[in-house]
N, C-alpha and C. Protein backbone atom coordinates (compact mmCIF):
# COMPACT_ATOMS: atom_id res chain seq x y z
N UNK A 1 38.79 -10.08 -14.37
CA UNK A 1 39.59 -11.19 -14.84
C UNK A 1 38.65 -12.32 -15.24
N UNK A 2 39.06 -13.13 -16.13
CA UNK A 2 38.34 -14.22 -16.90
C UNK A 2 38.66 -15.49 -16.62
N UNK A 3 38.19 -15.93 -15.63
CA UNK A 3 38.57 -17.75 -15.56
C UNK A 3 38.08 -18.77 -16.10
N UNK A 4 38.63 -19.78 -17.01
CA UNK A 4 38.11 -20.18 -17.80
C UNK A 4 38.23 -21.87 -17.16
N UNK A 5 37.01 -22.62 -17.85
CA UNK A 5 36.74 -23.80 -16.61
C UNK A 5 37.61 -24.84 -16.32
N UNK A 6 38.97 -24.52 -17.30
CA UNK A 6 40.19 -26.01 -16.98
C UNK A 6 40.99 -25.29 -15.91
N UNK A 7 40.48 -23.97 -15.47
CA UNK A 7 41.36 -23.55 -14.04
C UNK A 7 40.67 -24.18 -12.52
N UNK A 8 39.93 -25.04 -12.72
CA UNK A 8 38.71 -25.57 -11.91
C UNK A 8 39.95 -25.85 -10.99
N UNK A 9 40.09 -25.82 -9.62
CA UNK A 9 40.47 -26.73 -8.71
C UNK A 9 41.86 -26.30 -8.22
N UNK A 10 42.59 -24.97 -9.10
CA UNK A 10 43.60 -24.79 -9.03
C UNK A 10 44.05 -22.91 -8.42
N UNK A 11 44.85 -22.49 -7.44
CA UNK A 11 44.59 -21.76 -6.28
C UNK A 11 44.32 -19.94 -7.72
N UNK A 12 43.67 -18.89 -7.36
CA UNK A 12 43.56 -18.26 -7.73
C UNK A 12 43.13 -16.81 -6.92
N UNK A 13 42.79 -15.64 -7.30
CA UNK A 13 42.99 -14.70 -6.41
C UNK A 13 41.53 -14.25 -6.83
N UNK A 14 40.54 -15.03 -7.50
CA UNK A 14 38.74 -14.31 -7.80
C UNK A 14 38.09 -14.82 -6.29
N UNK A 15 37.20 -13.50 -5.82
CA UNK A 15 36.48 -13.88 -4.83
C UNK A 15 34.53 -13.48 -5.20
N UNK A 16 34.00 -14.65 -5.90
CA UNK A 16 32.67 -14.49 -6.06
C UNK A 16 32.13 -14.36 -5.02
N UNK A 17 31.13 -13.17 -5.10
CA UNK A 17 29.67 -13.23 -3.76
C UNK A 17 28.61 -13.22 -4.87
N UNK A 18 27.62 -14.37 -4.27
CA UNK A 18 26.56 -14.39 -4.69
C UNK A 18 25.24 -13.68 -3.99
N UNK A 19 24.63 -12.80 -4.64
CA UNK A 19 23.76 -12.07 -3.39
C UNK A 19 22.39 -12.58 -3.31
N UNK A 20 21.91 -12.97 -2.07
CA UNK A 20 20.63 -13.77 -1.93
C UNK A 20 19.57 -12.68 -1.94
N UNK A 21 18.27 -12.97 -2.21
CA UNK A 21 17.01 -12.63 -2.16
C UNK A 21 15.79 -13.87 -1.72
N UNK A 22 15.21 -12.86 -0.99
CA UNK A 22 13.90 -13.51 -0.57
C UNK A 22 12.94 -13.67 -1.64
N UNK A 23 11.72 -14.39 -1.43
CA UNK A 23 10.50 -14.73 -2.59
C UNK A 23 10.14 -13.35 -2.91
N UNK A 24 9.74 -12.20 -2.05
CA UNK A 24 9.52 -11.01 -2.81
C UNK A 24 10.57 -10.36 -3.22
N UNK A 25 11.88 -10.56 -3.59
CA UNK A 25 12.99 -9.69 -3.84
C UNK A 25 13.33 -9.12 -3.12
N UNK A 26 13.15 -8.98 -1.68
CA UNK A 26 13.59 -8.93 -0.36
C UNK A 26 15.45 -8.61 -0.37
N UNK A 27 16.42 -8.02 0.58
CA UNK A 27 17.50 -8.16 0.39
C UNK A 27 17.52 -9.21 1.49
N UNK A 28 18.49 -10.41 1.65
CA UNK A 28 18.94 -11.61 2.58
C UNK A 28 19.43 -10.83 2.95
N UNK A 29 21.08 -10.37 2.96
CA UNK A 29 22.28 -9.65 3.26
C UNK A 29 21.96 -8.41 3.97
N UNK A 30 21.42 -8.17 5.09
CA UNK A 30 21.49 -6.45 5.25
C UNK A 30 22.42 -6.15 5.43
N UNK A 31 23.72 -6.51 6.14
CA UNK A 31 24.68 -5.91 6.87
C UNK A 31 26.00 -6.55 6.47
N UNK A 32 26.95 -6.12 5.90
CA UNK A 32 28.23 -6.85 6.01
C UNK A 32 29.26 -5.41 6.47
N UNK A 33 30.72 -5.70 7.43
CA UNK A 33 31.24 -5.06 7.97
C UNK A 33 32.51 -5.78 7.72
N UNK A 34 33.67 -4.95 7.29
CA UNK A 34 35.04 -5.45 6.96
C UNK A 34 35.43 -5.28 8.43
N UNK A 35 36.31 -6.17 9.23
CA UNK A 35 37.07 -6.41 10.69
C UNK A 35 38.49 -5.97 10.37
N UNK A 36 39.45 -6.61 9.14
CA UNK A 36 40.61 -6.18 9.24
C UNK A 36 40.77 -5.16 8.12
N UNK A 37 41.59 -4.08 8.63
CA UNK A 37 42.14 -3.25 7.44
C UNK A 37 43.60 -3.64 7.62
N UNK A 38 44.37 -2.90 6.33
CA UNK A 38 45.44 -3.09 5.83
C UNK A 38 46.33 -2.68 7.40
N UNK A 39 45.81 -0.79 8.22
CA UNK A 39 46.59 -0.76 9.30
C UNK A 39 46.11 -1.55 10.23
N UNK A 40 45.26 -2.43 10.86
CA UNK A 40 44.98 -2.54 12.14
C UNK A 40 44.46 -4.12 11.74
N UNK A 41 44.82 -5.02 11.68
CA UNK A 41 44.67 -6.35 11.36
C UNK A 41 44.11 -7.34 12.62
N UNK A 42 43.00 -7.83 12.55
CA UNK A 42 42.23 -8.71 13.19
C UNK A 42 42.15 -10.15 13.51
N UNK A 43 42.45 -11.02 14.66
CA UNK A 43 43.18 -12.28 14.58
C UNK A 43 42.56 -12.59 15.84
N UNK A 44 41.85 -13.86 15.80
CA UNK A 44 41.16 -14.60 16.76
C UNK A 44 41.62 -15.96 16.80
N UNK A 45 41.49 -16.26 17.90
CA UNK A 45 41.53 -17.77 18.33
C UNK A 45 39.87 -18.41 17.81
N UNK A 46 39.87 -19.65 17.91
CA UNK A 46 39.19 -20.42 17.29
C UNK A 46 37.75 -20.15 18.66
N UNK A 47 38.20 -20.14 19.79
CA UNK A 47 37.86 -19.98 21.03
C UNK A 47 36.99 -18.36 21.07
N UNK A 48 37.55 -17.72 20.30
CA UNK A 48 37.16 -16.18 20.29
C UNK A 48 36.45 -15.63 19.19
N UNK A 49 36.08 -16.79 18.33
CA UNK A 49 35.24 -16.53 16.93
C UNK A 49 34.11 -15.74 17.54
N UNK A 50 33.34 -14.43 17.15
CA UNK A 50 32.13 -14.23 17.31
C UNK A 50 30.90 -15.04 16.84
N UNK A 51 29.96 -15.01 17.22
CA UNK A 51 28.69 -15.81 16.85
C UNK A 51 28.14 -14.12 16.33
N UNK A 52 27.66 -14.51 15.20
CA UNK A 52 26.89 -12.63 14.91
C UNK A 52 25.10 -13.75 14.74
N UNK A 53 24.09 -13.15 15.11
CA UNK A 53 22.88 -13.02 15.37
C UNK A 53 22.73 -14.30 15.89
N UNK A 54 22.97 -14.74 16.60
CA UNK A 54 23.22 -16.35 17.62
C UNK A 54 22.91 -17.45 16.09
N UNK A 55 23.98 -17.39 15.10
CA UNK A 55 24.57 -18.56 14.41
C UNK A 55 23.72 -18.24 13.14
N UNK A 56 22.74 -17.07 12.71
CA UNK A 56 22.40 -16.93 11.83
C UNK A 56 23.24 -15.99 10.75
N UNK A 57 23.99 -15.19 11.32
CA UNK A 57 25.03 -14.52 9.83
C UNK A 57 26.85 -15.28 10.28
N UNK A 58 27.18 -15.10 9.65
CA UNK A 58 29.21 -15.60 9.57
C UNK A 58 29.63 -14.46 9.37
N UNK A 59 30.99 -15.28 10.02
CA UNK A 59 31.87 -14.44 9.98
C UNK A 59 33.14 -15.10 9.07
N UNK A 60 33.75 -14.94 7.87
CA UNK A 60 34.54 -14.85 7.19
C UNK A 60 36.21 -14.99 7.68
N UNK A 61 36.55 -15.94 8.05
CA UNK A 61 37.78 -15.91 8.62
C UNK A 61 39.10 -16.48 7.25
N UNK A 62 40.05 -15.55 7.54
CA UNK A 62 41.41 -16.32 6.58
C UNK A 62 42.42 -16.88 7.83
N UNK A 63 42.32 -18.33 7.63
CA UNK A 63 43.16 -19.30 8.41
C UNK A 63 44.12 -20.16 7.64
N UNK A 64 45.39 -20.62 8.25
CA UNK A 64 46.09 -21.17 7.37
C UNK A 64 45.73 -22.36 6.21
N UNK A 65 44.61 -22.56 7.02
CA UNK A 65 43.68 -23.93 6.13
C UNK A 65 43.02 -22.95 4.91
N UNK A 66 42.86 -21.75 4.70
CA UNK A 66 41.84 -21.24 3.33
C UNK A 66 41.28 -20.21 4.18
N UNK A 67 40.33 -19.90 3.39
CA UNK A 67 39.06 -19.01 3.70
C UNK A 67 37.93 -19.76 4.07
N UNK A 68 37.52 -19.15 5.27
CA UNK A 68 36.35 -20.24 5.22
C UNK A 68 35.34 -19.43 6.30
N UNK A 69 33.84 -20.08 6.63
CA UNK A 69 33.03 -19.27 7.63
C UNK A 69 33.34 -19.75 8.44
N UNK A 70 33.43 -19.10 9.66
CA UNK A 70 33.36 -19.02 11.45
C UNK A 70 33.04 -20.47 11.91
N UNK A 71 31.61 -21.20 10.95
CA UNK A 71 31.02 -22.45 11.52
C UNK A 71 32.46 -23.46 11.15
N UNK A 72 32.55 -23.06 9.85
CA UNK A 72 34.10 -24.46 9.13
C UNK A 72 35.27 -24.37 9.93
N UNK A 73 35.45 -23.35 10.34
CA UNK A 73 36.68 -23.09 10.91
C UNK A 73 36.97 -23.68 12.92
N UNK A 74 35.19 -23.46 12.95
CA UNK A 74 35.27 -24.31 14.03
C UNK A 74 35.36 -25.34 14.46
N UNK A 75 35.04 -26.35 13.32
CA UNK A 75 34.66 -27.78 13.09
C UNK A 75 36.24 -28.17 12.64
N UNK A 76 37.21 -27.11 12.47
CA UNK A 76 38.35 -27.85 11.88
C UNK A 76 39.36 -26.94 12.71
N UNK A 77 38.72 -26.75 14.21
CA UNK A 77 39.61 -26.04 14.78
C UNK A 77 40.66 -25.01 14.97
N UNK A 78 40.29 -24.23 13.67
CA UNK A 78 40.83 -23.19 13.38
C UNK A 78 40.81 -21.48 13.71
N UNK A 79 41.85 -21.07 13.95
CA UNK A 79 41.68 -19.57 14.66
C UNK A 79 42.42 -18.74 13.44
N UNK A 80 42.34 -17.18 12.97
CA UNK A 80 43.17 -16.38 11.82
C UNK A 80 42.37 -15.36 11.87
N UNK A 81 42.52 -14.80 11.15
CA UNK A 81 42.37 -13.17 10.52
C UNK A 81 40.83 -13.22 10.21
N UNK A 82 40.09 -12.48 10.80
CA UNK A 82 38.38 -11.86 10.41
C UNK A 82 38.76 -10.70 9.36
N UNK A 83 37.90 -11.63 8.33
CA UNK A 83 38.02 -10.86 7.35
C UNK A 83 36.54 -9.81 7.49
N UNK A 84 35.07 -10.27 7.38
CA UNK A 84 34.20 -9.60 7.56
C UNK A 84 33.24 -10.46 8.01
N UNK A 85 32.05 -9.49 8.65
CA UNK A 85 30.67 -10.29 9.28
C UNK A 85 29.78 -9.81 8.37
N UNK A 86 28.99 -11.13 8.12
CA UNK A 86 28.22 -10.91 7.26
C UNK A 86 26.58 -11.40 7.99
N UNK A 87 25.64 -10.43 7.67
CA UNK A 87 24.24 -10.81 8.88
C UNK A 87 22.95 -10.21 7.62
């Protein structure tokens, strides 16, 4: 799908990942792991967020506030659906 830039600001269903590299072309990303599937759906308290490599990868949560990482969601007190960990 094609979004064009006067859709700036307004709710839509594209989810960009940008994939990092190190100075030698290194992969950043080794590991990402989906938490909820369609049968078996995943839901934490704000209290029960995992920390994945003590605060160096996120975890991807959908809370009624948006999508957001594990750190935002803590800072705005939020608990929902783990979408994936990313390390």
């Amino acid at each position: 799908t094609f979004q064009q830039d006067n859709d700036l600001g307004k709710p839509h269903t594209i989810l960009r990942i940008y994939l990092k590299y190190g100075p030698e072309g290194e992969r950043v990303i080794r590991y990402i792991q989906r938490a909820s599937k369609p049968g078996c759906r995943v839901y934490r308290s704000v209290m029960e967020l995992p920390i994945v490599l003590n605060g160096m990868g996120i975890v991807v949560v959908s809370t009624s506030k948006g999508v957001m990482s594990d750190r935002k969601a803590r800072e705005q007190n939020v608990g929902g659906e783990l979408l994936c960990t990313v390390s």
